[in-house]
Protein backbone atom coordinates (compact mmCIF):
# COMPACT_ATOMS: atom_id res chain seq x y z
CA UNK A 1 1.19 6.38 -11.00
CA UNK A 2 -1.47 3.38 -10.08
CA UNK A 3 -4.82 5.19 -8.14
CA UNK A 4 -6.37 2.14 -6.47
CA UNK A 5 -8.83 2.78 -3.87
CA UNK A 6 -7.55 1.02 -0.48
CA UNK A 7 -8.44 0.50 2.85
CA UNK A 8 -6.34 0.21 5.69
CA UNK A 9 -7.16 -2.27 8.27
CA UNK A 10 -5.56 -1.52 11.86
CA UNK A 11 -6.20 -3.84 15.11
CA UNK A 12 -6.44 -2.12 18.12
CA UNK A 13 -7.28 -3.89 20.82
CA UNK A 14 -11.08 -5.84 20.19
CA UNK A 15 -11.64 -2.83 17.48
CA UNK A 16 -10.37 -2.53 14.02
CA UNK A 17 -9.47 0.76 12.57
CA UNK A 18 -10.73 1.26 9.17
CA UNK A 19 -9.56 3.97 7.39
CA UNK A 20 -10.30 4.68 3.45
CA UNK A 21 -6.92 5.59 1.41
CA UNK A 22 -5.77 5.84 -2.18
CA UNK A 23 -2.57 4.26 -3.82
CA UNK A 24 0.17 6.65 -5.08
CA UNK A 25 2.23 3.78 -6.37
CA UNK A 26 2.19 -0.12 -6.17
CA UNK A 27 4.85 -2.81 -6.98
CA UNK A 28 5.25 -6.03 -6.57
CA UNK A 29 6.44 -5.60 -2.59
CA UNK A 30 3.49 -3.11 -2.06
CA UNK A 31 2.33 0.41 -2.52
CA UNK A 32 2.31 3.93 -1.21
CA UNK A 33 -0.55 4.78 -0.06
CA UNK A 34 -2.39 8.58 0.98
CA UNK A 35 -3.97 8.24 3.68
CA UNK A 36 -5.94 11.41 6.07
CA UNK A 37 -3.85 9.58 9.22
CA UNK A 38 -0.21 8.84 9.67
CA UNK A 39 1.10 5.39 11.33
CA UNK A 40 4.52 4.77 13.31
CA UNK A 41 7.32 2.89 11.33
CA UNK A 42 6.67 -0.98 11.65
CA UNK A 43 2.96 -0.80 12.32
CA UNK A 44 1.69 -4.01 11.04
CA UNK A 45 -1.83 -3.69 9.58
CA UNK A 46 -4.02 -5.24 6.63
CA UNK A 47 -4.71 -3.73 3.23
CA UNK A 48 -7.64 -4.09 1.12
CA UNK A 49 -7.59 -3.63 -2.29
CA UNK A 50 -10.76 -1.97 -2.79
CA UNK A 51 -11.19 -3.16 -6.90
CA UNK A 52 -11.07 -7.30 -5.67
CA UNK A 53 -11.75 -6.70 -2.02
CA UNK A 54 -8.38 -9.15 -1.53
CA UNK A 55 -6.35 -8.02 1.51
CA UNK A 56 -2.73 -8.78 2.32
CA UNK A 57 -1.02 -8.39 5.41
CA UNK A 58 1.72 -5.33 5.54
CA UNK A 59 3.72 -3.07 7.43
CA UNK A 60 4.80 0.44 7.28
CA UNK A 61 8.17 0.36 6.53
CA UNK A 62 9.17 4.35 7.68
CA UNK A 63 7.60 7.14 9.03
CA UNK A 64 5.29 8.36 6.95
CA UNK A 65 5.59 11.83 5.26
CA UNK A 66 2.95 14.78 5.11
CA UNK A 67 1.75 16.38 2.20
CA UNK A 68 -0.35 18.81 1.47
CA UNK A 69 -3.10 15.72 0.87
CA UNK A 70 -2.48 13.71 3.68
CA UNK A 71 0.17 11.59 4.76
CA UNK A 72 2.34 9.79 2.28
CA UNK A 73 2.69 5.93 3.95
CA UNK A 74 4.67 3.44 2.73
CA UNK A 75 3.46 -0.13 2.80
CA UNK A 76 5.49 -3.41 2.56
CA UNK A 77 4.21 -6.86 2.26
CA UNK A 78 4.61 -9.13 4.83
CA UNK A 79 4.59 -11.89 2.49
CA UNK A 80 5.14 -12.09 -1.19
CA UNK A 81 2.02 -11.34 -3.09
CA UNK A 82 2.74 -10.05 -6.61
CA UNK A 83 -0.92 -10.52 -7.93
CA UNK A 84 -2.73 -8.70 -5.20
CA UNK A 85 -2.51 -5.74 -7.87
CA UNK A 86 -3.52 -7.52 -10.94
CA UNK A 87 -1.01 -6.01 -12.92
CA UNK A 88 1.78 -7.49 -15.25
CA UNK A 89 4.70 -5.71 -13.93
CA UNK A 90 7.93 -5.98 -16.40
CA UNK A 91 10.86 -8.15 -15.26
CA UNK A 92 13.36 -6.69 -13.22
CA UNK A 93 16.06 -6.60 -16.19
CA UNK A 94 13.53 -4.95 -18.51
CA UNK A 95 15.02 -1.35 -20.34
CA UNK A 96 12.49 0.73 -22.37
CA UNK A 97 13.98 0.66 -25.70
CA UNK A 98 16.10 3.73 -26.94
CA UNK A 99 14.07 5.89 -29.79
């Protein structure tokens, strides 16, 4: 469990919707995010990682679940961007050895 502090950027006509979430869990592909507001499947929006201030382009990629904390959105990259976290994630092939 990664806690960044995000913010989710969302066009809307000549406005942008900015709306201050957490992380739940990020990979290399994204992060789910918790969020106090709830997006359709497919909404494309921006995401700023509030430790760098970088932001990425993403999309949601299925509706969102509720919890008792807010909603439970998952974000996808729309473009590769495995640093945006600045975390060394292990190699897909990687086991945790046995004890």
């Amino acid at each position: 469990m990664v806690r960044v502090p995000v913010t989710l950027l969302v066009k809307g006509g000549s406005q942008t919707l900015r709306i201050s979430a957490h992380t739940v869990e990020v990979n290399t592909h994204g992060a789910m995010v918790l969020s106090s507001r709830s997006f359709e499947a497919e909404t494309q929006m921006e995401l700023e990682n509030g430790r760098t201030n970088e932001t990425v382009r993403c999309r949601v990629t299925r509706a969102p679940r509720e919890s008792s904390e807010g909603f439970l959105i998952p974000l996808e990259f729309i473009a590769p961007s495995s640093n945006f976290w600045q975390i060394t994630f292990p190699p897909a092939n990687w086991k945790a050895p046995e004890n």
